[in-house]
PDB file of N, CA and C in Angstrom:
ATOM      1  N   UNK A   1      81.718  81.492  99.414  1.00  0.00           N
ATOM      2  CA  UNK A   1      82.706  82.401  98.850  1.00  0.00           C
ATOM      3  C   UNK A   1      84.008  81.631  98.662  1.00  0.00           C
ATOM      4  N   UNK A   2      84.359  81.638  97.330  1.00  0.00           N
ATOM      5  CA  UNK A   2      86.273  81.317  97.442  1.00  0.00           C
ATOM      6  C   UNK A   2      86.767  82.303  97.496  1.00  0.00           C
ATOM      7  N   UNK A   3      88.261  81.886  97.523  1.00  0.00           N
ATOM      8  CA  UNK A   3      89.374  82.754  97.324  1.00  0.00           C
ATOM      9  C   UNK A   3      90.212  82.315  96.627  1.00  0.00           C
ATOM     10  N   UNK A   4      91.377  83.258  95.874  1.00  0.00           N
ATOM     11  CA  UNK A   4      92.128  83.143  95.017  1.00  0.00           C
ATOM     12  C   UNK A   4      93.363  84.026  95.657  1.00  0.00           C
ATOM     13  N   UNK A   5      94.628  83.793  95.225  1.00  0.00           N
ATOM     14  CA  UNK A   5      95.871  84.278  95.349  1.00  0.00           C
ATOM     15  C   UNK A   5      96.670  84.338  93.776  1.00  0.00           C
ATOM     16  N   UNK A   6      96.413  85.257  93.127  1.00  0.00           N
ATOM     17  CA  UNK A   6      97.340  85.348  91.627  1.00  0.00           C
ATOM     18  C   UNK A   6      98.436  86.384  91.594  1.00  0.00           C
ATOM     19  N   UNK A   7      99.216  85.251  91.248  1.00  0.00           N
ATOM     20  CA  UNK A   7     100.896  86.252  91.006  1.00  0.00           C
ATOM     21  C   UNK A   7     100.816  86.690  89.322  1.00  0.00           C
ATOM     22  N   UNK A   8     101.361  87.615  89.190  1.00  0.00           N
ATOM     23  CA  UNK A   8     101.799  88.370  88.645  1.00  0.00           C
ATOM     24  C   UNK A   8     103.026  88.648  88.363  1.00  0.00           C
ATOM     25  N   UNK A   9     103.542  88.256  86.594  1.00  0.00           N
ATOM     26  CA  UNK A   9     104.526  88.661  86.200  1.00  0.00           C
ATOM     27  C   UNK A   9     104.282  89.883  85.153  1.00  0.00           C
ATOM     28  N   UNK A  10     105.107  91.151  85.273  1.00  0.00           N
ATOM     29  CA  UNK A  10     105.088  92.154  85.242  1.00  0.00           C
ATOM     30  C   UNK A  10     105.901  92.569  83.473  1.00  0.00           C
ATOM     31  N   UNK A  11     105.538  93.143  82.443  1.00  0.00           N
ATOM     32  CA  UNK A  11     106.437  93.938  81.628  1.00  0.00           C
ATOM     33  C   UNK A  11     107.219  95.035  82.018  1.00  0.00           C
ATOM     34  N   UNK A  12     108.798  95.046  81.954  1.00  0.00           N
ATOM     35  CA  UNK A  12     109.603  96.095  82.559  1.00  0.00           C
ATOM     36  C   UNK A  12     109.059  97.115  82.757  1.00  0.00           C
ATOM     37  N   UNK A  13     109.027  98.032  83.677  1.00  0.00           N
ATOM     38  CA  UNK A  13     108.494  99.321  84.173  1.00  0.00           C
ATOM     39  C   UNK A  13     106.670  99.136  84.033  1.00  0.00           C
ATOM     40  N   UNK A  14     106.506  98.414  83.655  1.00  0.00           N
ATOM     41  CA  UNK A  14     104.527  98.570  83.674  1.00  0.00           C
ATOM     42  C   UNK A  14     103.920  98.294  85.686  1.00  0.00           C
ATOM     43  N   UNK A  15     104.623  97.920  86.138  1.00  0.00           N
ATOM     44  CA  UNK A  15     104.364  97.312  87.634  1.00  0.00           C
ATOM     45  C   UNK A  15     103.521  98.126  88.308  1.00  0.00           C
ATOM     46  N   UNK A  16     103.730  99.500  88.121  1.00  0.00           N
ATOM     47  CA  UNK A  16     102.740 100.462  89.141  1.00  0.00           C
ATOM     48  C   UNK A  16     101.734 100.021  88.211  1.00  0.00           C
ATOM     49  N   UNK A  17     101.421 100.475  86.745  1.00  0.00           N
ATOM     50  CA  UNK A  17     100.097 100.590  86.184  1.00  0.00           C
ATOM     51  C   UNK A  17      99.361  99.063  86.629  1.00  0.00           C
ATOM     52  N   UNK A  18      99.839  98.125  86.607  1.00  0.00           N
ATOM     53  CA  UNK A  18      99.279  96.725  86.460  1.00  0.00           C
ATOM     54  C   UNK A  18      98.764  96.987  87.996  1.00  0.00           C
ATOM     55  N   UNK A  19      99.263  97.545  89.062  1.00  0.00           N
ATOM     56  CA  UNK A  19      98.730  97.971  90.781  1.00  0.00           C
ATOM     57  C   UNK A  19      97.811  98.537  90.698  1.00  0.00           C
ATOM     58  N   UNK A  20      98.066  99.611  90.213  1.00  0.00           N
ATOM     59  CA  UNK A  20      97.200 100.588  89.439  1.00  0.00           C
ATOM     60  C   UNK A  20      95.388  99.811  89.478  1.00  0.00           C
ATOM     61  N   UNK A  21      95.679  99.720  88.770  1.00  0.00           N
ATOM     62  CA  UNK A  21      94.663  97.895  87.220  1.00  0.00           C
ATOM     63  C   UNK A  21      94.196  97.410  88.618  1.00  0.00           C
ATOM     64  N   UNK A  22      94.407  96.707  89.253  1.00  0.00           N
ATOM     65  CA  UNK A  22      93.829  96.279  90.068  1.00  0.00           C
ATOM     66  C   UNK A  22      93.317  96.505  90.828  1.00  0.00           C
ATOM     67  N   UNK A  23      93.599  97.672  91.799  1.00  0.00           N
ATOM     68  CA  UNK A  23      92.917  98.167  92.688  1.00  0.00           C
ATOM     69  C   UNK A  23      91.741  98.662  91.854  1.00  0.00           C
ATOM     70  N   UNK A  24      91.332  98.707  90.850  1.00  0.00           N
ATOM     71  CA  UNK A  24      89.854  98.934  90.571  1.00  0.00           C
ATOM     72  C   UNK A  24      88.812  97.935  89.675  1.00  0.00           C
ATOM     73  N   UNK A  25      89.590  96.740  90.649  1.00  0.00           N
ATOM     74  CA  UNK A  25      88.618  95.517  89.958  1.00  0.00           C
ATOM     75  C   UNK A  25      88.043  95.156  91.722  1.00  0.00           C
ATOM     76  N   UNK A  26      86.539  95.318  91.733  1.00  0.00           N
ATOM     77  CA  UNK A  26      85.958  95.040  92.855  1.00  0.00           C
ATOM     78  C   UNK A  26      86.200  93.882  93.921  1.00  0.00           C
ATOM     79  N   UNK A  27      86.839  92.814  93.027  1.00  0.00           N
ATOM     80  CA  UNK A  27      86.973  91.432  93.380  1.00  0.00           C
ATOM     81  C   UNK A  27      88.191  91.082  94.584  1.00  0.00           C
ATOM     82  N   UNK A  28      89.355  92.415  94.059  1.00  0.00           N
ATOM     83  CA  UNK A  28      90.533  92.195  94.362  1.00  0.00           C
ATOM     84  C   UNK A  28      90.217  92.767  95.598  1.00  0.00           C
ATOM     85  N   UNK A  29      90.508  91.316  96.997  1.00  0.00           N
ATOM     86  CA  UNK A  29      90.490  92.576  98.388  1.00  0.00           C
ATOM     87  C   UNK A  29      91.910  93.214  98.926  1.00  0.00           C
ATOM     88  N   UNK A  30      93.260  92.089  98.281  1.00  0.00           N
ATOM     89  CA  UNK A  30      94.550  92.522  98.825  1.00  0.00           C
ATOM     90  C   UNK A  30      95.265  92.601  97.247  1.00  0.00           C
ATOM     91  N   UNK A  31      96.324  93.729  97.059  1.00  0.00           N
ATOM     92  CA  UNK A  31      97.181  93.740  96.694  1.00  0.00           C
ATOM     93  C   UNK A  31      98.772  93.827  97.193  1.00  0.00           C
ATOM     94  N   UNK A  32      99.701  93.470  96.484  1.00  0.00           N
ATOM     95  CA  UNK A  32     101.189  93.560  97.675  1.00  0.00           C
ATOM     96  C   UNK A  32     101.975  93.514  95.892  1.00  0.00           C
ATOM     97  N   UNK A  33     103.097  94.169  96.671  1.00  0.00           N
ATOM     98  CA  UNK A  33     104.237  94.216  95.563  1.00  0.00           C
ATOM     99  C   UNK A  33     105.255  92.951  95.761  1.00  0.00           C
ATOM    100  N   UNK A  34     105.599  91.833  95.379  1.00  0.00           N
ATOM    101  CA  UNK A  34     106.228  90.858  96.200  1.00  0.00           C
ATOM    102  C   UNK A  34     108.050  91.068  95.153  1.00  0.00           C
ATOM    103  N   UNK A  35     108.569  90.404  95.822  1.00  0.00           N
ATOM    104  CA  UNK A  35     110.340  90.233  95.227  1.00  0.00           C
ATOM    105  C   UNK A  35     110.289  89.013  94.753  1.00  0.00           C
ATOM    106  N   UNK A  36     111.428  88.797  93.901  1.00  0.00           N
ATOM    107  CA  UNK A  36     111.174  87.412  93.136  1.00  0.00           C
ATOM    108  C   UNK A  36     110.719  87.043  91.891  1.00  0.00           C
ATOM    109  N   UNK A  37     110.535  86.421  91.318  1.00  0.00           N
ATOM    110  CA  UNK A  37     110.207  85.697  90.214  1.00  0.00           C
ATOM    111  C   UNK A  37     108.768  86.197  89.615  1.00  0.00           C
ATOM    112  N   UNK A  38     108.161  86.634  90.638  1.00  0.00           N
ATOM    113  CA  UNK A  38     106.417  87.642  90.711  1.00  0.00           C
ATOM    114  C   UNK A  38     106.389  88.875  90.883  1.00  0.00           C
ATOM    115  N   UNK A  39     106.065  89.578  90.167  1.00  0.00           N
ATOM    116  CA  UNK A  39     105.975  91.331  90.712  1.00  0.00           C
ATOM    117  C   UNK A  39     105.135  91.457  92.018  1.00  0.00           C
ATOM    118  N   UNK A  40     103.897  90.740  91.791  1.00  0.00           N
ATOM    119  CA  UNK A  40     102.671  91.541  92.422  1.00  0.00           C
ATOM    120  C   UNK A  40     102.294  90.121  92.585  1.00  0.00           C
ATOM    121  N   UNK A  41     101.325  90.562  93.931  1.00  0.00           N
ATOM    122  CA  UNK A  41     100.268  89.306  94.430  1.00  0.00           C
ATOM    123  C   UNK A  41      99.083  90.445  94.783  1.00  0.00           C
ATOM    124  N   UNK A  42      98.332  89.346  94.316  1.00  0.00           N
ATOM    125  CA  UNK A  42      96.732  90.059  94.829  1.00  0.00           C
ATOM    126  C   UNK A  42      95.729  88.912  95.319  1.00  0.00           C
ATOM    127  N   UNK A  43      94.766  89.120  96.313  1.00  0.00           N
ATOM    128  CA  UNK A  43      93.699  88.386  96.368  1.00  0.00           C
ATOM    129  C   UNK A  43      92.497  88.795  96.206  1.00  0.00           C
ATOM    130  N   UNK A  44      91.924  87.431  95.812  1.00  0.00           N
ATOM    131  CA  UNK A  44      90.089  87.720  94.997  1.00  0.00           C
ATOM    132  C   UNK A  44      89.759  86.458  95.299  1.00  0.00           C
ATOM    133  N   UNK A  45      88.305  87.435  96.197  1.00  0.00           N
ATOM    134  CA  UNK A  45      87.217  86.955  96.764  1.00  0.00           C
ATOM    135  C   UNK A  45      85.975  86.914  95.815  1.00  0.00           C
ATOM    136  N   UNK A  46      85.576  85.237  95.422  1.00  0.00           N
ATOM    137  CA  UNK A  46      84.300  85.171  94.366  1.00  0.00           C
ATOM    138  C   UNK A  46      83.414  84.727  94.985  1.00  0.00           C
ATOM    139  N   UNK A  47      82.207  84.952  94.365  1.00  0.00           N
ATOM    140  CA  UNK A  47      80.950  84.679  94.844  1.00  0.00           C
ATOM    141  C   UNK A  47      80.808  83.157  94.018  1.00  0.00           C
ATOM    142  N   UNK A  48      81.126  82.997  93.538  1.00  0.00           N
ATOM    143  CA  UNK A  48      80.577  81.937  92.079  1.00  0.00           C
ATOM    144  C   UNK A  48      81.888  81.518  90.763  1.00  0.00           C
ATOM    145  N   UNK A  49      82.245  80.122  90.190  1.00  0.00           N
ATOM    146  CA  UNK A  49      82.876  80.122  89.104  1.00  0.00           C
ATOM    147  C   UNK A  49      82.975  81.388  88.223  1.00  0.00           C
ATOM    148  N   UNK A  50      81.707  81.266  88.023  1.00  0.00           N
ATOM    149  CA  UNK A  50      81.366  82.023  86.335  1.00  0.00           C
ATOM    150  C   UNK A  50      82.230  83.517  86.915  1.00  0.00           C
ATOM    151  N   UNK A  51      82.342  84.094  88.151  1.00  0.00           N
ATOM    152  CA  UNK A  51      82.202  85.415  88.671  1.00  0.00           C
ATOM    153  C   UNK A  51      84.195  85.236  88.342  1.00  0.00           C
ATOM    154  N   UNK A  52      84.388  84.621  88.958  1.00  0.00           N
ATOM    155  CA  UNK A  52      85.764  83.868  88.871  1.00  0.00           C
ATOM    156  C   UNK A  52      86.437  83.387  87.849  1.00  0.00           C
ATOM    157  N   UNK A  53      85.973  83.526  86.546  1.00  0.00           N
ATOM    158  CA  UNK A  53      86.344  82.936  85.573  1.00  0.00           C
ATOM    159  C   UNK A  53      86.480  84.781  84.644  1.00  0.00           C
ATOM    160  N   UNK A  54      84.927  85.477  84.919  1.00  0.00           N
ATOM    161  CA  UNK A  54      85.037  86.658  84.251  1.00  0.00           C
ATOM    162  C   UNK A  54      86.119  87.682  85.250  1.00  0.00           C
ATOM    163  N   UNK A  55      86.552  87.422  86.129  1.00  0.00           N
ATOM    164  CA  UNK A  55      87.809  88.673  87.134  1.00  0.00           C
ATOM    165  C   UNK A  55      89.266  87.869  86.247  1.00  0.00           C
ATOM    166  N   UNK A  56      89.545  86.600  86.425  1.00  0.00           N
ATOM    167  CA  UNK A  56      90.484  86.114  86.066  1.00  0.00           C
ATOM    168  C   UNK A  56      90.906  86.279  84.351  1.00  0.00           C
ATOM    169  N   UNK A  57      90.378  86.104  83.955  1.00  0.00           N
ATOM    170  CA  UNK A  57      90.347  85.735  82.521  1.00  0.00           C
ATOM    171  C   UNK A  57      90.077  87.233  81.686  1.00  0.00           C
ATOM    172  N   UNK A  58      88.706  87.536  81.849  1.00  0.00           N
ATOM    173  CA  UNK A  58      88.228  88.442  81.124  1.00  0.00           C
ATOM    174  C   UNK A  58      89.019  89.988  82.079  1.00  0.00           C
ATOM    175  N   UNK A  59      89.071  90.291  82.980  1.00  0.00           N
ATOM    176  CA  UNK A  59      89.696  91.431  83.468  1.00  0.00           C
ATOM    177  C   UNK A  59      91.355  91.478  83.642  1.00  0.00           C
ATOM    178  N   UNK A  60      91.549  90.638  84.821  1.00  0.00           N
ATOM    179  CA  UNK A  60      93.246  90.461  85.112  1.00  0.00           C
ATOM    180  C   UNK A  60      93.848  90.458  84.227  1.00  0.00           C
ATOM    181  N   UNK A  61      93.935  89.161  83.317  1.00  0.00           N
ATOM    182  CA  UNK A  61      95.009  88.898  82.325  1.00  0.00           C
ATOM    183  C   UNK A  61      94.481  89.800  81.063  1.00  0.00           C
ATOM    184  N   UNK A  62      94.034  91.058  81.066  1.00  0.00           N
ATOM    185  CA  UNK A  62      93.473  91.777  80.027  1.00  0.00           C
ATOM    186  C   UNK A  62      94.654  93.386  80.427  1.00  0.00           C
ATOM    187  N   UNK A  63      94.943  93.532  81.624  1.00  0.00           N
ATOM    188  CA  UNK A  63      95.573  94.076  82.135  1.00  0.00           C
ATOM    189  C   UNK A  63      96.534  95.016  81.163  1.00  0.00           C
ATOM    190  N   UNK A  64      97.117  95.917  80.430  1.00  0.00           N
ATOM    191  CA  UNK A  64      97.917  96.282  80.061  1.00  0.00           C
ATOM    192  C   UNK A  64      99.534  95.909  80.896  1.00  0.00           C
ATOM    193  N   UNK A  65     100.469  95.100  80.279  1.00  0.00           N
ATOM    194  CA  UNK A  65     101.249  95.318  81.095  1.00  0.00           C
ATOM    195  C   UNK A  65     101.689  94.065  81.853  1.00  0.00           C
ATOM    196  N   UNK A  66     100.990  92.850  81.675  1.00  0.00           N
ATOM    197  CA  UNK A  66     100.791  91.829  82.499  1.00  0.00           C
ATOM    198  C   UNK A  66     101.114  90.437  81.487  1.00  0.00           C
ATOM    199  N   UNK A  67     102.228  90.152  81.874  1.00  0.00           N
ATOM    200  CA  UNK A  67     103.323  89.407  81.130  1.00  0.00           C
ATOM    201  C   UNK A  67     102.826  87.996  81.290  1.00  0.00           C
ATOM    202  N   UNK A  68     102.795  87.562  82.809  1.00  0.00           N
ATOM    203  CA  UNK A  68     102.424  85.960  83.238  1.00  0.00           C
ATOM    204  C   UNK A  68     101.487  86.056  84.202  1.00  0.00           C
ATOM    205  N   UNK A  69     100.671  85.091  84.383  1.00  0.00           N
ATOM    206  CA  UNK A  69      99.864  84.822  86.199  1.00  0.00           C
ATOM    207  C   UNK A  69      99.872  83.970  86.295  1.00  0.00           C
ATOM    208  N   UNK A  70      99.542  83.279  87.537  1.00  0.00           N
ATOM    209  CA  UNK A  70      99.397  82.104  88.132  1.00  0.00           C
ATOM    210  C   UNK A  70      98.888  82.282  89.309  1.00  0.00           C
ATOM    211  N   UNK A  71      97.423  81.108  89.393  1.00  0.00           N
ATOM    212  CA  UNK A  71      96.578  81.519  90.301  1.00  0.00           C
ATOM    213  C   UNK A  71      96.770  79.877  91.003  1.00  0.00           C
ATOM    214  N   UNK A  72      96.433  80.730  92.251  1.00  0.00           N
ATOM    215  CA  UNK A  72      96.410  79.440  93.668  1.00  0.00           C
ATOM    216  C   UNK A  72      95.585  79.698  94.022  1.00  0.00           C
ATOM    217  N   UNK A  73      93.960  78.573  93.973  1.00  0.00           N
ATOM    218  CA  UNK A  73      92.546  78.582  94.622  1.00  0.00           C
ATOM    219  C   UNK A  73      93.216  78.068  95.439  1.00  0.00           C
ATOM    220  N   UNK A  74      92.859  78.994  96.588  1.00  0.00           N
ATOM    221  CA  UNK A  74      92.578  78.320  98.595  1.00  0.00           C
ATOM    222  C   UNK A  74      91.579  77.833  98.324  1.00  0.00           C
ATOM    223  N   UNK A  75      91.379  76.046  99.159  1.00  0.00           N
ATOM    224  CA  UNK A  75      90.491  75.418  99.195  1.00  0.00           C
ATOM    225  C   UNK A  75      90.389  75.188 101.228  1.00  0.00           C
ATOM    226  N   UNK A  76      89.656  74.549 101.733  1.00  0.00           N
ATOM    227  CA  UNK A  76      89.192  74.387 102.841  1.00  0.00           C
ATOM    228  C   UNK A  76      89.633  73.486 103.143  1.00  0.00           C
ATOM    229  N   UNK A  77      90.930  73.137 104.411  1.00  0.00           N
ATOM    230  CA  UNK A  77      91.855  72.217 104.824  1.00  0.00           C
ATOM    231  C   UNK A  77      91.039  71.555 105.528  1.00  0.00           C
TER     232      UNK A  77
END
């Protein structure tokens, strides 16, 4: 299993819906509202690239509302 950490930059007032958006993508186990330069952080747990490529790509950044991301794969220190 990996993991992922993607921030989220937000279109003015869209921030709940884009929370919203996420909590019903299976992948996502944490969401948080963060301050700063990022609206939102979420984490996603993949089974596989391909699984990881279709949450990221094909769902997240499909998002209504969802301006920038930037994802940080946790790798194994």
């Amino acid at each position: 299993m990996s993991t992922a950490f993607v921030l989220f930059k937000c279109q003015p007032q869209k921030e709940l819906g884009v929370y919203l958006a996420l909590l019903e993508i299976d992948n996502v186990t944490e969401t948080h509202v963060a301050y700063g330069e990022y609206d939102l952080v979420a984490r996603v747990d993949f089974e596989d690239e391909v699984q990881m490529a279709n949450t990221l790509i094909g769902k997240m950044r499909a998002i209504p509302g969802v301006q920038k991301t930037e994802t940080l794969i946790a790798v194994e220190a």
